[in-house]
Protein backbone atom coordinates (compact mmCIF):
# COMPACT_ATOMS: atom_id res chain seq x y z
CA UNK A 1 -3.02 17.55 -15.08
CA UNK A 2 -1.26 20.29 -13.30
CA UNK A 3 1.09 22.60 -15.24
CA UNK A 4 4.31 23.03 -13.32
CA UNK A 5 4.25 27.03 -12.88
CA UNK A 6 -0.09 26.23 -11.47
CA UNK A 7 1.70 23.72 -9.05
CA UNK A 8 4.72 25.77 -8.00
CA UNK A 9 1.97 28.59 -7.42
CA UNK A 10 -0.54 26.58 -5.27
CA UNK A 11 2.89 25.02 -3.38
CA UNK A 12 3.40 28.65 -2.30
CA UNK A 13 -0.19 29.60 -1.18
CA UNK A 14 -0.50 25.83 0.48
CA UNK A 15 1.55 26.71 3.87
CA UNK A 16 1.87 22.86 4.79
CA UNK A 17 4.05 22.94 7.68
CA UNK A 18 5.44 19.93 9.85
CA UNK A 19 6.98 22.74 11.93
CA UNK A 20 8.75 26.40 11.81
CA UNK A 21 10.65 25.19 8.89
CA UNK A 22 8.56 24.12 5.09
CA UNK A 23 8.16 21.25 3.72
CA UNK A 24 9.25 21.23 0.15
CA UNK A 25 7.06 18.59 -2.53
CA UNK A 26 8.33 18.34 -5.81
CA UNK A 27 5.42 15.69 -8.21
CA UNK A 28 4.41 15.52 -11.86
CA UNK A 29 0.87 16.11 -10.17
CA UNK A 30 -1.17 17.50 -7.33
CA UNK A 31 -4.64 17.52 -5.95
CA UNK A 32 -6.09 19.57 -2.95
CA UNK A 33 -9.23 17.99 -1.23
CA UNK A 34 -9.43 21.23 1.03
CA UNK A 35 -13.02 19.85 2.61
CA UNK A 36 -11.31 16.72 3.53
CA UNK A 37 -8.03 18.21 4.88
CA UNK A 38 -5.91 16.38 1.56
CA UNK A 39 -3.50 16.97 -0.69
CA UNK A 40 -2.67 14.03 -2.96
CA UNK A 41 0.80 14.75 -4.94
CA UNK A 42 1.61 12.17 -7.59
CA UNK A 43 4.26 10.81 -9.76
CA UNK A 44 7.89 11.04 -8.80
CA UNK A 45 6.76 12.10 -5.78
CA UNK A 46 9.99 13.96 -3.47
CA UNK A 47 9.94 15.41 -0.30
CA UNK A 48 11.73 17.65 2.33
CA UNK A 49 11.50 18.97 5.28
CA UNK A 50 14.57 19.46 7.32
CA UNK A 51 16.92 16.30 7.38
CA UNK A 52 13.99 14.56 6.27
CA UNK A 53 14.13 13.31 2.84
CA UNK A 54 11.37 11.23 1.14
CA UNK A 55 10.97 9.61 -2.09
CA UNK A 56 7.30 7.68 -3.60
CA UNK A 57 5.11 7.25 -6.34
CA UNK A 58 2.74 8.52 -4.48
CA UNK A 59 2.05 11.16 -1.23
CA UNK A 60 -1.05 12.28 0.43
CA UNK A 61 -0.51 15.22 3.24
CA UNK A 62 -3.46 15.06 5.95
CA UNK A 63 -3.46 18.19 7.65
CA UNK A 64 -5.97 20.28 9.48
CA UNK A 65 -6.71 24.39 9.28
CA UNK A 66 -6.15 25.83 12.74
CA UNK A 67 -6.26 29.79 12.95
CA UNK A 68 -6.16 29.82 9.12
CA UNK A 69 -2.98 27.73 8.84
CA UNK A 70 -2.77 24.54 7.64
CA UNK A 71 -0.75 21.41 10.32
CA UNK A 72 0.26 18.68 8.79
CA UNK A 73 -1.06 15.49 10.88
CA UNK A 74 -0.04 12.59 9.10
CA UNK A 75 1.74 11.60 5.65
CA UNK A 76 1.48 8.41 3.52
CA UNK A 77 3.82 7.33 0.71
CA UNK A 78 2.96 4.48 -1.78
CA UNK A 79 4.98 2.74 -4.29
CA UNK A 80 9.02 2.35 -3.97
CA UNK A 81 9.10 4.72 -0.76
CA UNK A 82 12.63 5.85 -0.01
CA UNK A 83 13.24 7.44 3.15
CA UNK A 84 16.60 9.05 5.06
CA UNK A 85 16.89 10.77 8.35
CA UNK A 86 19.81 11.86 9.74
CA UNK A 87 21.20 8.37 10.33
CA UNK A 88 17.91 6.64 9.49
CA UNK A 89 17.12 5.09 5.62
CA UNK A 90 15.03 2.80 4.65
CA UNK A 91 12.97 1.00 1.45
CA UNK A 92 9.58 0.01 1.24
CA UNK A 93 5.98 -0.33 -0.18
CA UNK A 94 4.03 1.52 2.06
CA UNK A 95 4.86 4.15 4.82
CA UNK A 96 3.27 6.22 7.35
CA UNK A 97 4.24 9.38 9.14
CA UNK A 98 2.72 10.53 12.11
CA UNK A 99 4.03 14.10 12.82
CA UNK A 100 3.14 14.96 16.47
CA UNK A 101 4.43 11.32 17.45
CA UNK A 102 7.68 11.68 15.13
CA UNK A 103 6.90 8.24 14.65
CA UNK A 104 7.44 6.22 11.24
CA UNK A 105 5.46 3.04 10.12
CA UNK A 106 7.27 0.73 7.31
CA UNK A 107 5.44 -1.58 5.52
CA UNK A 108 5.01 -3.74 2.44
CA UNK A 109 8.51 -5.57 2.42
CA UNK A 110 10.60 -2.88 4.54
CA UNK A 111 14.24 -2.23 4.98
CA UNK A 112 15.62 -0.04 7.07
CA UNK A 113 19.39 0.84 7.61
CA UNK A 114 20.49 2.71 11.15
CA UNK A 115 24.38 3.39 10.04
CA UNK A 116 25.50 0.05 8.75
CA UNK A 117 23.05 -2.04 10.68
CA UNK A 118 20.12 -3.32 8.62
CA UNK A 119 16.66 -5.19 9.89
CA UNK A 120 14.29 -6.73 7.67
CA UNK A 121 10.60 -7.93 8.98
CA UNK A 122 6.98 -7.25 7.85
CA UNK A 123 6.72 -4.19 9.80
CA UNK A 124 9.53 -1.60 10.84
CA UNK A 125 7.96 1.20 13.22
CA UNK A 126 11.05 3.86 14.09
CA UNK A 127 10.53 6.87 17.03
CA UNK A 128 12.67 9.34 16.02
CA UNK A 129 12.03 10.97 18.83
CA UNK A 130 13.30 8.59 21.20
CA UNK A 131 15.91 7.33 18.60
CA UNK A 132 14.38 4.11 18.57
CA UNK A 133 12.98 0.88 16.61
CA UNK A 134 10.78 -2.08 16.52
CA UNK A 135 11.00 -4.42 13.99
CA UNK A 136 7.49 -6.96 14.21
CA UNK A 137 6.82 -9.81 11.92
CA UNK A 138 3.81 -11.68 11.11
CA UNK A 139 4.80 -14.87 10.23
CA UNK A 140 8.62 -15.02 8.58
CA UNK A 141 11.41 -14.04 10.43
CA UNK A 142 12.78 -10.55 11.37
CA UNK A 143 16.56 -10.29 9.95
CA UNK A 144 18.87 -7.80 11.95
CA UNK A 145 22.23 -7.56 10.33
CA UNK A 146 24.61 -5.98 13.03
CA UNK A 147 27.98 -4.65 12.44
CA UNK A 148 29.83 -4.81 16.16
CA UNK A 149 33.15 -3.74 15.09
């Protein structure tokens, strides 16, 4: 296991950024597959970057070295994933972030709250770019609570 002061220190050296500003990972444990462009944090896993705010049991951080900086491509929580940005939150199992898209993939019994408004289904993709959802489902109904007033 990683001591805390080790983990702070390799946090500070590891320049994993989603853009200008860093991205700040707090866990109980960290490992750094460098060959395989990975960093697997785990155990009370919480993230930061920005307004985005990120919760698991567990986090790896694909990235790839260009010009001796690391770019984060894609990030993938497990286990009671809690997520909130700007007016976005959601709950699930399973979720997927893909960084150039600013796209976010909910699995694994998702909820996801926009404001008041809540949708249920087996998968909840949101483009944050485009400030917009899609809620699929694969075999039970998608729920869409909608407040109007």
């Amino acid at each position: 296991m990683v001591k805390r002061g080790l983990l702070l220190l390799i946090l500070w050296a590891l320049p994993l950024t989603l853009a200008a500003a860093p991205i700040d990972i707090h866990s109980e444990q960290m490992e750094v597959l460098e060959d395989q462009g990975l960093a697997i944090f785990t155990g009370h896993v919480v993230a930061r970057k920005g307004d985005l705010r990120l919760w698991a049991n567990k986090l790896y951080v694909y990235y790839s070295v260009i010009g001796g900086r690391r770019k984060v491509k894609k990030l993938v929580a497990l286990g009671e994933v809690r997520i909130e940005k700007g007016e976005w939150r959601s709950f699930s199992g399973k979720a997927v972030y893909f960084r150039d898209e600013e796209r976010l993939v909910l699995e694994d019994h998702p909820r996801v709250w926009h404001g008041k408004d809540e949708v249920r289904g087996d998968l909840v993709i949101i483009y944050f770019r485009e400030n917009r959802s899609e809620v699929l489902s694969r075999g039970r109904p998608v729920e869409a609570y909608v407040y109007t007033d």
